[in-house]
N, C-alpha and C. Protein backbone atom coordinates (compact mmCIF):
# COMPACT_ATOMS: atom_id res chain seq x y z
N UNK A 1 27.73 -17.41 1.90
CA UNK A 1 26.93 -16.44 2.62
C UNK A 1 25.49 -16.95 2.69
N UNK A 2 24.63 -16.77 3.67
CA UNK A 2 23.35 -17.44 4.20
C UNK A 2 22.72 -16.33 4.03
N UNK A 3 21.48 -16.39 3.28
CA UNK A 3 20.47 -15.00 2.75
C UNK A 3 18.90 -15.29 3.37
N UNK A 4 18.50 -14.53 4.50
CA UNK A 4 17.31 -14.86 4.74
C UNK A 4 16.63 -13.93 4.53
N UNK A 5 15.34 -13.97 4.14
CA UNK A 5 14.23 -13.68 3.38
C UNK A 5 13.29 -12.91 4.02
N UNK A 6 12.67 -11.49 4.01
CA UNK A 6 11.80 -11.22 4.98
C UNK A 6 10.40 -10.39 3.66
N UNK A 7 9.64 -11.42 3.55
CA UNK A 7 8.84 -10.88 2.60
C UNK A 7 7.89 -9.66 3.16
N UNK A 8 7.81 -8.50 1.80
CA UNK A 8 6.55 -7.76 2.41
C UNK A 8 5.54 -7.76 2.31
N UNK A 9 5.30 -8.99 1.61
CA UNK A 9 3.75 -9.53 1.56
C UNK A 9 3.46 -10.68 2.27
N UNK A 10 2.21 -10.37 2.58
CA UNK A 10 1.97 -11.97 3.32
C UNK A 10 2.01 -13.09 2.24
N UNK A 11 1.97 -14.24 2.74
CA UNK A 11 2.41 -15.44 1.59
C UNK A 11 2.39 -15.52 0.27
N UNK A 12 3.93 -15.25 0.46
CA UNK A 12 4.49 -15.02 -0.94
C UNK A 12 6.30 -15.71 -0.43
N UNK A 13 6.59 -16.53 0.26
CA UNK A 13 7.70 -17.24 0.59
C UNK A 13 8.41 -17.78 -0.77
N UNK A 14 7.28 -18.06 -0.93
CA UNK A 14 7.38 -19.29 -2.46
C UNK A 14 7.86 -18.54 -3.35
N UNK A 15 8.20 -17.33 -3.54
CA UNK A 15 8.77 -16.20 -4.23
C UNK A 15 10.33 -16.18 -4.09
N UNK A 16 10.56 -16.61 -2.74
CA UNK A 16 12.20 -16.65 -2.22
C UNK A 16 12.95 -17.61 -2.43
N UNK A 17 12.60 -18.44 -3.15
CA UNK A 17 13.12 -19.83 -3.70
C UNK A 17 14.97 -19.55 -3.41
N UNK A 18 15.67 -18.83 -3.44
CA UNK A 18 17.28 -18.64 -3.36
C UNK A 18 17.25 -18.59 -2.15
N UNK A 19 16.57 -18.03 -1.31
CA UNK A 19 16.98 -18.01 0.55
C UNK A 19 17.22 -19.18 1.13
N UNK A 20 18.01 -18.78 2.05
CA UNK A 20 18.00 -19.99 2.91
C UNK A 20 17.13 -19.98 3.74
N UNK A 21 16.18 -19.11 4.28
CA UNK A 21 15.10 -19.61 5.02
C UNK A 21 14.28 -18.24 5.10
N UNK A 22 13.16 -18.27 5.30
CA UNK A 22 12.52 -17.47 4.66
C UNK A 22 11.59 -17.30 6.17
N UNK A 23 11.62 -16.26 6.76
CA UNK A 23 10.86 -15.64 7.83
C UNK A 23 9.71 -14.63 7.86
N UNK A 24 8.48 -14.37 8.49
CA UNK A 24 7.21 -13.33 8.03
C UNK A 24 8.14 -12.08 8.79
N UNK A 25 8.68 -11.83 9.70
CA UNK A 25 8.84 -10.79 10.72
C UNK A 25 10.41 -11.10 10.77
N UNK A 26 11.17 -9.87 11.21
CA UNK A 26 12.37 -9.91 11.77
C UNK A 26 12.31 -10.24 14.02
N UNK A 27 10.88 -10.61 14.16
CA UNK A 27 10.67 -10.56 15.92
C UNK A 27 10.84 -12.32 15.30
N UNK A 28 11.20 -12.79 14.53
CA UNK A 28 11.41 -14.23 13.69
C UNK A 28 12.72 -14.48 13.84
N UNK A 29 13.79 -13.84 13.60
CA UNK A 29 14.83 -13.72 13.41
C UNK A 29 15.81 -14.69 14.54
N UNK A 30 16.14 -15.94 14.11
CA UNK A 30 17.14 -16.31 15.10
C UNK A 30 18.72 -16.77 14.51
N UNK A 31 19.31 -15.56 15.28
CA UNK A 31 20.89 -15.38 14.94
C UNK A 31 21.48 -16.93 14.88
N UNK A 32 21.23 -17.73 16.27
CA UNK A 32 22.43 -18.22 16.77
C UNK A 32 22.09 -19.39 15.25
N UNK A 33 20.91 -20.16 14.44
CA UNK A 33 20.58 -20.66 13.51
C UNK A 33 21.67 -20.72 12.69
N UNK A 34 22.60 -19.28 12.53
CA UNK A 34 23.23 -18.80 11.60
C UNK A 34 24.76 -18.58 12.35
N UNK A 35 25.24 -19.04 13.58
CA UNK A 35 26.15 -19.13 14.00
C UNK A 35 26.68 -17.72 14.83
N UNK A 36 25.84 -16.78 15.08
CA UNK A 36 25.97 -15.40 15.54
C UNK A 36 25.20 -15.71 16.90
N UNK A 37 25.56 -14.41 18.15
CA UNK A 37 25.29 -14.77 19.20
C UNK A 37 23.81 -14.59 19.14
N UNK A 38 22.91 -15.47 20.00
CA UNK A 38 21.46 -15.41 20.12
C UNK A 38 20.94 -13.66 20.45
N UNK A 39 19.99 -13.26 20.01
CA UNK A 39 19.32 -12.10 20.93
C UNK A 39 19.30 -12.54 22.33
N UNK A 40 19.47 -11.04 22.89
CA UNK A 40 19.22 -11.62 24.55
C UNK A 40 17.94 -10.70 25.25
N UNK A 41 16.88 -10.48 24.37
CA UNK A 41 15.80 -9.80 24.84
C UNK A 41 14.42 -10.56 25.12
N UNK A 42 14.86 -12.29 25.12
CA UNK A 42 13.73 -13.06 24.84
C UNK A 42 13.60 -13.61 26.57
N UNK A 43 12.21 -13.55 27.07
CA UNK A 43 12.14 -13.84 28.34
C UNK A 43 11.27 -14.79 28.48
N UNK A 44 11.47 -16.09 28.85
CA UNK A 44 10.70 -16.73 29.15
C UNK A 44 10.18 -17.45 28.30
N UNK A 45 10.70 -17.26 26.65
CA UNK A 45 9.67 -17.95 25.90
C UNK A 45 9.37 -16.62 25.38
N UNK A 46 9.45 -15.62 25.44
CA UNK A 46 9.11 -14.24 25.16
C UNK A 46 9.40 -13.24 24.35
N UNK A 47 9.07 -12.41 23.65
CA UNK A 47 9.81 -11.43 23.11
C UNK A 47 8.76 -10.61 23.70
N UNK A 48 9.23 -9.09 24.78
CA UNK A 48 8.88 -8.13 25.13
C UNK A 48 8.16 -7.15 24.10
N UNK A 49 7.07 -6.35 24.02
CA UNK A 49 6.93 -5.59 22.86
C UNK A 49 7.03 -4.07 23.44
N UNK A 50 6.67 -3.00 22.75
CA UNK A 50 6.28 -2.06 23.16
C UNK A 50 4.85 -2.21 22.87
N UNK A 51 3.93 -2.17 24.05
CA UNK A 51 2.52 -2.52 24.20
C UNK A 51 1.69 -1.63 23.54
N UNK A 52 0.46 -2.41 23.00
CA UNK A 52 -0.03 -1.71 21.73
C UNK A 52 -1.64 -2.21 22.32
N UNK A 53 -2.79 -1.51 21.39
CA UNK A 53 -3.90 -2.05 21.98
C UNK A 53 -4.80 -2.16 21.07
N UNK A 54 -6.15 -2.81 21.29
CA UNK A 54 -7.01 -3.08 20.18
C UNK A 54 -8.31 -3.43 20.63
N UNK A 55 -9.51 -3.20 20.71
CA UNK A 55 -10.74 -3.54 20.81
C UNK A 55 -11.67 -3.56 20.25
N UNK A 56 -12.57 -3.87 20.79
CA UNK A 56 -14.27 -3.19 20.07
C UNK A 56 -15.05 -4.78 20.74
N UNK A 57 -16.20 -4.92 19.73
CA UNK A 57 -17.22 -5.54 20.12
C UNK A 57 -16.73 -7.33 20.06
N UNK A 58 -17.30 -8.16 20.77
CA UNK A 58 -17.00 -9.43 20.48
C UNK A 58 -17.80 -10.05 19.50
N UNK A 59 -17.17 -10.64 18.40
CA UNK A 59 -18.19 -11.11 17.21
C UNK A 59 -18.09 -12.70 16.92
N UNK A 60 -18.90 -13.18 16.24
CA UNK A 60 -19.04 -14.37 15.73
C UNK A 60 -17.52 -14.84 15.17
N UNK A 61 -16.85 -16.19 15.28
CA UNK A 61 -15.62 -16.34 14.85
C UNK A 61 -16.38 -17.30 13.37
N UNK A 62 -14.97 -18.54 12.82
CA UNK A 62 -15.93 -19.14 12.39
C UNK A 62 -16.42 -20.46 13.14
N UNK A 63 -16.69 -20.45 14.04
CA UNK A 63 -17.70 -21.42 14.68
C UNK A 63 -16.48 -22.65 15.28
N UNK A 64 -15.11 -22.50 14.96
CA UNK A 64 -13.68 -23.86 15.36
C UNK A 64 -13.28 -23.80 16.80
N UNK A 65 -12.91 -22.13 17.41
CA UNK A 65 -12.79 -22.47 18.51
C UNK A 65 -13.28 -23.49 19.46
N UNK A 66 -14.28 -23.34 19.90
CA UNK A 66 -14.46 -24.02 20.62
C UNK A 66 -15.39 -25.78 20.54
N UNK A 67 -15.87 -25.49 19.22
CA UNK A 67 -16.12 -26.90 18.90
C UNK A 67 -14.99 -27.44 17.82
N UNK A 68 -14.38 -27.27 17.68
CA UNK A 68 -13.42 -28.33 17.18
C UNK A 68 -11.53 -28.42 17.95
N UNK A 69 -11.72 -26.94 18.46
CA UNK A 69 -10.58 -27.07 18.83
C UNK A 69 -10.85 -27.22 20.55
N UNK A 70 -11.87 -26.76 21.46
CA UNK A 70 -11.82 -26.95 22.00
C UNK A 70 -11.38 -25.30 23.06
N UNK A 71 -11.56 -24.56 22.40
CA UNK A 71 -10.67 -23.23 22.68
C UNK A 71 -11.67 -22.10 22.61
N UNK A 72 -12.28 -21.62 23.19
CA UNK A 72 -13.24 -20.74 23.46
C UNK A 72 -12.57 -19.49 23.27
N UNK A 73 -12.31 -18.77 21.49
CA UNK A 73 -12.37 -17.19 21.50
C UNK A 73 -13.03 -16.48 21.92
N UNK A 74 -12.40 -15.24 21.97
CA UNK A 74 -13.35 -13.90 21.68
C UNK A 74 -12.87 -13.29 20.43
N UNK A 75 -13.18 -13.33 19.74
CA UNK A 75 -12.86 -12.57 18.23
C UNK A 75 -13.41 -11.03 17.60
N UNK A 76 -12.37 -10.47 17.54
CA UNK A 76 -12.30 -9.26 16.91
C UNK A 76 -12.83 -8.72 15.82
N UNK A 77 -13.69 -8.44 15.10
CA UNK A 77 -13.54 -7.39 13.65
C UNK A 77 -11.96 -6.99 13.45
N UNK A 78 -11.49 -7.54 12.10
CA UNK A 78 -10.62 -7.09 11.71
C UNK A 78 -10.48 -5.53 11.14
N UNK A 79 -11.96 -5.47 10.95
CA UNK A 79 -12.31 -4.01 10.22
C UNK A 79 -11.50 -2.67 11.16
N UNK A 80 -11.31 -1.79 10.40
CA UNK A 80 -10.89 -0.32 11.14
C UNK A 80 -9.38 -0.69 11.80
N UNK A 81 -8.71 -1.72 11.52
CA UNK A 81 -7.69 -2.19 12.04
C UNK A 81 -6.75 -2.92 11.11
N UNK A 82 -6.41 -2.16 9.54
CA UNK A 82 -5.60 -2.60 8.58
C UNK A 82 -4.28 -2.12 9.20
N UNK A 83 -4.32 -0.86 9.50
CA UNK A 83 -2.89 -0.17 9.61
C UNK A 83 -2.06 -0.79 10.34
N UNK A 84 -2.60 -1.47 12.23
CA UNK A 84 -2.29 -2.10 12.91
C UNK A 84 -1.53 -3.65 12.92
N UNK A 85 -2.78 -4.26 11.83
CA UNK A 85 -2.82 -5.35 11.91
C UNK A 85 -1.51 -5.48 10.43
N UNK A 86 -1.12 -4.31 9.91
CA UNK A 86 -0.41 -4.24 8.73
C UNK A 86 1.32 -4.59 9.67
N UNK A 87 1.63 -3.42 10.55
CA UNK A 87 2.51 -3.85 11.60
C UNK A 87 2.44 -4.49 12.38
N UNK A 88 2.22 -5.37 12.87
CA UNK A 88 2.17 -6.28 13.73
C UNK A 88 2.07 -8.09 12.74
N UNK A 89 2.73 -8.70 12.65
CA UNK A 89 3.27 -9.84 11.81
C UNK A 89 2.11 -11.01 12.13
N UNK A 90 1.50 -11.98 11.47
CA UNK A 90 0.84 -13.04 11.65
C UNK A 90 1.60 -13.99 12.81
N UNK A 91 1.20 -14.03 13.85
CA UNK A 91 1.40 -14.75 15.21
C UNK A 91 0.35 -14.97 15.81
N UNK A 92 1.66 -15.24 17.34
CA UNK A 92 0.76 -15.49 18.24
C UNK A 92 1.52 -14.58 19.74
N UNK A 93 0.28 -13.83 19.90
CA UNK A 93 0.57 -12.88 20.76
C UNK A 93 0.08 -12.92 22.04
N UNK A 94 0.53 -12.34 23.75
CA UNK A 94 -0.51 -12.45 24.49
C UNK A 94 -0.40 -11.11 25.31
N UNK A 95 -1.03 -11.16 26.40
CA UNK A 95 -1.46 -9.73 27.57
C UNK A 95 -2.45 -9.61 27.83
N UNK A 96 -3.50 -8.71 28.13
CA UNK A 96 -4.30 -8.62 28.98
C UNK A 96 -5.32 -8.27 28.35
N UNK A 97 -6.59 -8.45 29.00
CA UNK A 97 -8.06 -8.42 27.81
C UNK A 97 -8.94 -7.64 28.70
N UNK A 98 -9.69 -6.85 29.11
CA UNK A 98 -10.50 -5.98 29.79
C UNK A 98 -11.84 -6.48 29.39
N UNK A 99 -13.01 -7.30 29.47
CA UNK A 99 -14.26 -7.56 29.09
C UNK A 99 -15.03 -6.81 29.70
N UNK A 100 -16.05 -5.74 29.58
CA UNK A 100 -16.67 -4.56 30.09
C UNK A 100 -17.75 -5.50 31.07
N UNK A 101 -17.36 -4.51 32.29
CA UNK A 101 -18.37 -4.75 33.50
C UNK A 101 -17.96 -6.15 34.23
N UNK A 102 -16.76 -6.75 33.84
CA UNK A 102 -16.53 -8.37 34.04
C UNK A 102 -15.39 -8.37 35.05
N UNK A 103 -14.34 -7.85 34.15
CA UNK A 103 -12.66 -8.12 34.86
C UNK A 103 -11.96 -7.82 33.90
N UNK A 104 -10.61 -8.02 34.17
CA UNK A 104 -9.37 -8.10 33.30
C UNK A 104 -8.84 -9.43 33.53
N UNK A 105 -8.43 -10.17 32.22
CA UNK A 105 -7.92 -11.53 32.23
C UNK A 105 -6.64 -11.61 31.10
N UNK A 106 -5.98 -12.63 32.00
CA UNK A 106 -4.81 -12.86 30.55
C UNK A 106 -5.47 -13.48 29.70
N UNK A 107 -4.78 -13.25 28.48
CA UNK A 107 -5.12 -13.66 27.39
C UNK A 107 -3.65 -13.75 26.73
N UNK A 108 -4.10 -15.09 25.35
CA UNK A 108 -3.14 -15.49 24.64
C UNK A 108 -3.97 -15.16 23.15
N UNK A 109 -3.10 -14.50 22.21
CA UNK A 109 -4.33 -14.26 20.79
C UNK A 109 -3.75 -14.53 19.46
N UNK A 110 -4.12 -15.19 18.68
CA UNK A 110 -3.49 -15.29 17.08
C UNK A 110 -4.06 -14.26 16.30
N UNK A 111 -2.73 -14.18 15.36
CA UNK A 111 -3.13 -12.90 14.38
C UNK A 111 -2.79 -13.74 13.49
N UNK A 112 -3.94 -13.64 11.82
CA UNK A 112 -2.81 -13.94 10.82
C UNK A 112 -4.21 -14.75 10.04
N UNK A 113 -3.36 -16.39 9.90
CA UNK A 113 -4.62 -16.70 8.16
C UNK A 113 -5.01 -18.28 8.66
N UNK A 114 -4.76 -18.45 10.36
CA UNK A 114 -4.88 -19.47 10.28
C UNK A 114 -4.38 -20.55 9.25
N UNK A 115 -3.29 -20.65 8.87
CA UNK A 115 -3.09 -21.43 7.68
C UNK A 115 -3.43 -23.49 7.56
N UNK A 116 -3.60 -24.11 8.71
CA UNK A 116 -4.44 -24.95 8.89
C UNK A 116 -5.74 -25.19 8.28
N UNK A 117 -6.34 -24.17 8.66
CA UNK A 117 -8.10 -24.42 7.94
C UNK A 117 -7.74 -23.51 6.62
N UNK A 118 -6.53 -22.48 6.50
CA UNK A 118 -6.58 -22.03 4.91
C UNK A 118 -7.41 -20.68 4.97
N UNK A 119 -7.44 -20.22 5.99
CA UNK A 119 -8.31 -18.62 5.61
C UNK A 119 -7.81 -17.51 4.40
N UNK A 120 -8.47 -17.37 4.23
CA UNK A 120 -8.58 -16.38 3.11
C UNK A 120 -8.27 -14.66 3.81
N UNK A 121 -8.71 -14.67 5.00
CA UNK A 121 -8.51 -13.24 5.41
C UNK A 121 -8.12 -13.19 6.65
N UNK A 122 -7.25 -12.02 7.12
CA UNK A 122 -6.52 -12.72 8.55
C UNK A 122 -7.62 -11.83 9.45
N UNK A 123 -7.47 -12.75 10.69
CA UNK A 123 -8.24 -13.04 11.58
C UNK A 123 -7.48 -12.62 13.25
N UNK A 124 -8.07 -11.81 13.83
CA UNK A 124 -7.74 -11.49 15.27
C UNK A 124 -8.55 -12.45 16.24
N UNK A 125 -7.80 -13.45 16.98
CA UNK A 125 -8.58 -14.49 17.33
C UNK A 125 -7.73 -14.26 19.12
N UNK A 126 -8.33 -13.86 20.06
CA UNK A 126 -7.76 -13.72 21.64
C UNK A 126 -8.67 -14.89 21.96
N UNK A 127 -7.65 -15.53 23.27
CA UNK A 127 -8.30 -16.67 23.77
C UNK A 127 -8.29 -16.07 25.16
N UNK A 128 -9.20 -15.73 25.93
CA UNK A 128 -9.21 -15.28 27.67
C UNK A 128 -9.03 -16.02 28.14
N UNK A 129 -7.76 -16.06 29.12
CA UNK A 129 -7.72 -17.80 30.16
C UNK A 129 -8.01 -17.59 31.25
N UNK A 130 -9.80 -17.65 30.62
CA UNK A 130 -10.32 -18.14 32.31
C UNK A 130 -11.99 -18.57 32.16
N UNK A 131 -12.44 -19.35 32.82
CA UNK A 131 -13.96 -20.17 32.02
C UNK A 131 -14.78 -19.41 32.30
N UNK A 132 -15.52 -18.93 31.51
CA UNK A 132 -16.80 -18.12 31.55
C UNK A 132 -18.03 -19.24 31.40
N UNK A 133 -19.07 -19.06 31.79
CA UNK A 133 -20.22 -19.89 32.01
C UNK A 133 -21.45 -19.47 30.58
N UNK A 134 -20.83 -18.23 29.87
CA UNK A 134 -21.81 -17.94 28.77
C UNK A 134 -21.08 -17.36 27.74
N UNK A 135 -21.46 -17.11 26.64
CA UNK A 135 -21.04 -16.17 25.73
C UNK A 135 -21.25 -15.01 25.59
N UNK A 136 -20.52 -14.23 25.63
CA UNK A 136 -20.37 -12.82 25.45
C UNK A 136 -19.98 -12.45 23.87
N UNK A 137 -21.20 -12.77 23.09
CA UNK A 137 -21.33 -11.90 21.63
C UNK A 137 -21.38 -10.40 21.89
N UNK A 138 -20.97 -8.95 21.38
CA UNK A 138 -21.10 -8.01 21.49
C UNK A 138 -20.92 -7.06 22.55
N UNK A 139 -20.45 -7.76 23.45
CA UNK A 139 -19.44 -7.40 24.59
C UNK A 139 -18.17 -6.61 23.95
N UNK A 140 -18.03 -5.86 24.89
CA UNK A 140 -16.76 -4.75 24.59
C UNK A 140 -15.80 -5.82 25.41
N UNK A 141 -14.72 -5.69 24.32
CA UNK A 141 -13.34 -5.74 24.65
C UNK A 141 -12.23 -5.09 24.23
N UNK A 142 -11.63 -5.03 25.21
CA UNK A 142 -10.04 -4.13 25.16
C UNK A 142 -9.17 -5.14 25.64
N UNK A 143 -7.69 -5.02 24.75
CA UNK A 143 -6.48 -5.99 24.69
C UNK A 143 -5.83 -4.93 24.98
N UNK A 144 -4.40 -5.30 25.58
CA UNK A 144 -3.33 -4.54 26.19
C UNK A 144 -2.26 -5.54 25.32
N UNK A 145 -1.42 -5.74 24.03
CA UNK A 145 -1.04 -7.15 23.98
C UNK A 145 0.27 -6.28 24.49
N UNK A 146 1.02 -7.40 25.13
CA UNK A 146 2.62 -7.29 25.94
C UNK A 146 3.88 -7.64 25.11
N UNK A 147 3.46 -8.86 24.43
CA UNK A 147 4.80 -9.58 24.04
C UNK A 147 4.09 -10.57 22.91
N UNK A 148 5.06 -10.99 22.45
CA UNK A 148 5.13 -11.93 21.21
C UNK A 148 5.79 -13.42 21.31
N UNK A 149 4.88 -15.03 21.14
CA UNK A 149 5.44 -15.73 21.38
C UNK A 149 6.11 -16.72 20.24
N UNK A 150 5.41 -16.32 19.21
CA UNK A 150 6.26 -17.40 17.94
C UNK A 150 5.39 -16.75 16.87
N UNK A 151 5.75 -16.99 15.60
CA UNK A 151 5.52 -16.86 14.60
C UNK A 151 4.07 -17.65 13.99
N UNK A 152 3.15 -17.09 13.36
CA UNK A 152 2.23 -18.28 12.49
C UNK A 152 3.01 -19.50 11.87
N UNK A 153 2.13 -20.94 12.17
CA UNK A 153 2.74 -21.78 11.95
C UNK A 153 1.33 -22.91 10.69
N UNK A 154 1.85 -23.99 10.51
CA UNK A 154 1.36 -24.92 10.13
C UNK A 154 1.41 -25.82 10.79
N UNK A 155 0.28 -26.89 10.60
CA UNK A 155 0.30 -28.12 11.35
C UNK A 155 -0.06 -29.35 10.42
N UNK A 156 0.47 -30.43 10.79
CA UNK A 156 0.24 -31.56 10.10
C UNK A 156 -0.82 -32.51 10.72
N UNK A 157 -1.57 -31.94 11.64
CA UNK A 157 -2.58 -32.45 12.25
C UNK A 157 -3.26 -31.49 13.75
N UNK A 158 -4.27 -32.17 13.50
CA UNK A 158 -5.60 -31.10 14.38
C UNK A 158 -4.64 -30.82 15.52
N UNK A 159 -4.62 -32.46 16.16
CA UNK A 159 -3.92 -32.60 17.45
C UNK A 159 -2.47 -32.07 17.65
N UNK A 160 -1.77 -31.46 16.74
CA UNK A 160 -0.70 -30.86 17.31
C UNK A 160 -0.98 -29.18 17.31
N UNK A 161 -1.91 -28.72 16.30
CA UNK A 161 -2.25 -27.74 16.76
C UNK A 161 -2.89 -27.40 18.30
N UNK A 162 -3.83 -28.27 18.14
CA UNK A 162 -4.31 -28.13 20.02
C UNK A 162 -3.33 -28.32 20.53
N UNK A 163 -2.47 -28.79 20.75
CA UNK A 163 -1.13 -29.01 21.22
C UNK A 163 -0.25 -27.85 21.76
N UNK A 164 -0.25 -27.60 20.64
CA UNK A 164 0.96 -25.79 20.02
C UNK A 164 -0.20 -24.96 21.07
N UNK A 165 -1.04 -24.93 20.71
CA UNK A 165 -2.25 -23.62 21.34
C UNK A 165 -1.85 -23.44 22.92
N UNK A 166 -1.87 -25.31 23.83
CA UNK A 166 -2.14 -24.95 24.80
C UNK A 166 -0.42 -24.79 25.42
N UNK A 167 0.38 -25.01 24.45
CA UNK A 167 1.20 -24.79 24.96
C UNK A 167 1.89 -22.92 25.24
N UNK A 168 1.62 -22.29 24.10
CA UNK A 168 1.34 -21.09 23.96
C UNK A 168 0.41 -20.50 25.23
N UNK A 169 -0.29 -21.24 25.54
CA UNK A 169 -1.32 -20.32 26.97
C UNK A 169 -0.45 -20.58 28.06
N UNK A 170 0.46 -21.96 28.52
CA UNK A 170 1.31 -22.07 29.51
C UNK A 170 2.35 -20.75 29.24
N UNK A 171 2.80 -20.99 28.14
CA UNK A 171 4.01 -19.65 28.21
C UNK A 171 3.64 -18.33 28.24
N UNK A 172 2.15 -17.65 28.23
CA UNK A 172 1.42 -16.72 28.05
C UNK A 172 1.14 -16.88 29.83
N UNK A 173 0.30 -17.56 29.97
CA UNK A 173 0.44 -17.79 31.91
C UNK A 173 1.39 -17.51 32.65
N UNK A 174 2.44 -18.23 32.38
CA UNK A 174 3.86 -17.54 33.12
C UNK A 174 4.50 -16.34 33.09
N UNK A 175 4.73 -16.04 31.88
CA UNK A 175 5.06 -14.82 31.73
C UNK A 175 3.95 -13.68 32.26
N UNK A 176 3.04 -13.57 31.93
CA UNK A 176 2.14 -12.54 32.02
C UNK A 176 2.54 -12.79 34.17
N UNK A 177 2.97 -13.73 34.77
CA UNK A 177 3.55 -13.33 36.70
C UNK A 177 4.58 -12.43 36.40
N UNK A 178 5.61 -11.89 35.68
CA UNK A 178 6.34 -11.36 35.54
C UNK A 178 6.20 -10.01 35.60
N UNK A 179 6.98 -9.20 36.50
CA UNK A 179 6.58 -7.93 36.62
C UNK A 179 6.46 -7.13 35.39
N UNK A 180 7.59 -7.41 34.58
CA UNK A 180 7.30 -6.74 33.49
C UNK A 180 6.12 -6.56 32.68
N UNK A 181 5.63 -7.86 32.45
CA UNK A 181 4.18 -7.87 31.67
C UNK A 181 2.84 -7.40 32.86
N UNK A 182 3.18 -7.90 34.38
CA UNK A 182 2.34 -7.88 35.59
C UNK A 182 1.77 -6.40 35.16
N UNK A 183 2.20 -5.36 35.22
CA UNK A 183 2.83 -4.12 35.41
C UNK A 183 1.39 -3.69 34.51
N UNK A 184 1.18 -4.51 33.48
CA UNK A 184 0.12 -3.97 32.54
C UNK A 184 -1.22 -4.13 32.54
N UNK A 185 -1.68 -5.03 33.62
CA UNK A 185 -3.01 -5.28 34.18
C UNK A 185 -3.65 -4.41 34.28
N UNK A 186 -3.04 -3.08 34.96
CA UNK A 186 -3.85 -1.90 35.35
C UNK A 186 -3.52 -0.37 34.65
N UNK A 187 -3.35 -1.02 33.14
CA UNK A 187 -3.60 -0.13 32.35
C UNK A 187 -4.84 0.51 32.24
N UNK A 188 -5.04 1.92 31.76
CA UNK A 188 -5.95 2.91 31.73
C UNK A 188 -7.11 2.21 30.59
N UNK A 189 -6.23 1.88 29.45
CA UNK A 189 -7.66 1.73 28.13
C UNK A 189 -8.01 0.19 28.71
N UNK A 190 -7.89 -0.70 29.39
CA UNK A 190 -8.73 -2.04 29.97
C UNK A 190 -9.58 -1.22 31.09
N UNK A 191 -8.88 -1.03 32.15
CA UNK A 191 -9.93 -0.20 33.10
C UNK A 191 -10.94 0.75 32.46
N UNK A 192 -10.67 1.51 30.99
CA UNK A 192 -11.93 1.73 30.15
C UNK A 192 -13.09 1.19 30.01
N UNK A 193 -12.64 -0.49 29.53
CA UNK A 193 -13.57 -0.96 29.22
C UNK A 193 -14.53 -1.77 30.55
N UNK A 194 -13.75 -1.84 31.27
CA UNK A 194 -14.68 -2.15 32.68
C UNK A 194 -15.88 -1.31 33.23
N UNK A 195 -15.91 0.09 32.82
CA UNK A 195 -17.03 0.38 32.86
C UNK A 195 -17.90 1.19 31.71
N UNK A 196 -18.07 0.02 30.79
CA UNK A 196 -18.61 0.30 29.74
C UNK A 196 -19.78 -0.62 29.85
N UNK A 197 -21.07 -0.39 29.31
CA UNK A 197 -22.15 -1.32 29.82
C UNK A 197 -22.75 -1.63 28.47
N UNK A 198 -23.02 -2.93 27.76
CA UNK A 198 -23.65 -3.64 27.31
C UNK A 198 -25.27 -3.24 26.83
């Protein structure tokens, strides 16, 4: 019998030493691994969510996006957002971002500990895919997230993380044409933040 592991703490795997494989989330979960038929709710690279939302001001990250990785966040306060961030599993998530007075843009966003650089505290990190010419510190933003694309991972080097990232924004790009996710652009709490003024 094959025993997989779904801890309720964040990293604490190393605890499951008897499992055969040890997963953060059951949206983790792949049957066919284990010889059972695959889920068939995954689209595109996708797992559909029931859409959930999250905002506030844009704040200082720690300084990697975009000079080391190359990846221009907008980063969240984790603050006022335990309960949320308690359900919702360390990933990588995407959908739609509302920047006040600007637009609505897709976005692709990590949740979790960064485990690469080793954070100590998890971190709401949305990437907007689309080039802005300045920074928007303290700018209101509102997320619509849609779907879920993989689990927090590790990397054995910078370059495959940049790698993983931009590949995550292609499958976040595509999907987000899909009516299903389309559908959420012109949600009420993003059109909120469009006319909210700075």
């Amino acid at each position: 019998m094959a025993v997989v592991a779904v801890p309720s703490l964040a990293k604490q795997s190393h605890l499951y030493t008897s499992a055969d494989e040890v997963i953060n989330s059951l949206l983790d979960l792949q049957l066919e691994k284990w010889g059972l038929p695959a889920f068939q709710d995954r689209i595109e690279g996708t797992l559909p969510l029931e859409p959930w939302c999250i905002g506030g001001p844009v704040i200082k990250g720690f300084g990697r996006g975009s000079k080391v990785l190359g990846i221009p966040t907008a980063n969240l306060s984790p603050e006022g957002y335990s309960a949320i961030l308690s359900e919702h599993p360390a990933g990588v998530y995407f959908g739609w971002a509302g920047l006040s007075g600007r637009g609505v843009y897709k976005m692709v966003m990590s949740i979790g500990w960064n485990p690469f650089f080793n954070n100590t505290e998890k971190t709401i990190e949305p990437w907007l895919l689309h080039d802005f010419n300045e920074d928007f510190y303290g700018e209101e933003l509102h997320l619509v997230v849609v779907g879920y694309i993989r689990p927090e991972a590790t990397f054995s080097s910078l370059e495959a993380l940049i790698a993983k990232i931009h590949e995550d924004r292609k499958i976040a790009e595509r999907a987000l044409e899909l009516p299903q996710y389309l559908k959420y652009k012109d949600d009420p709490y993003l059109e909120s933040s469009l006319h909210q003024e700075n």
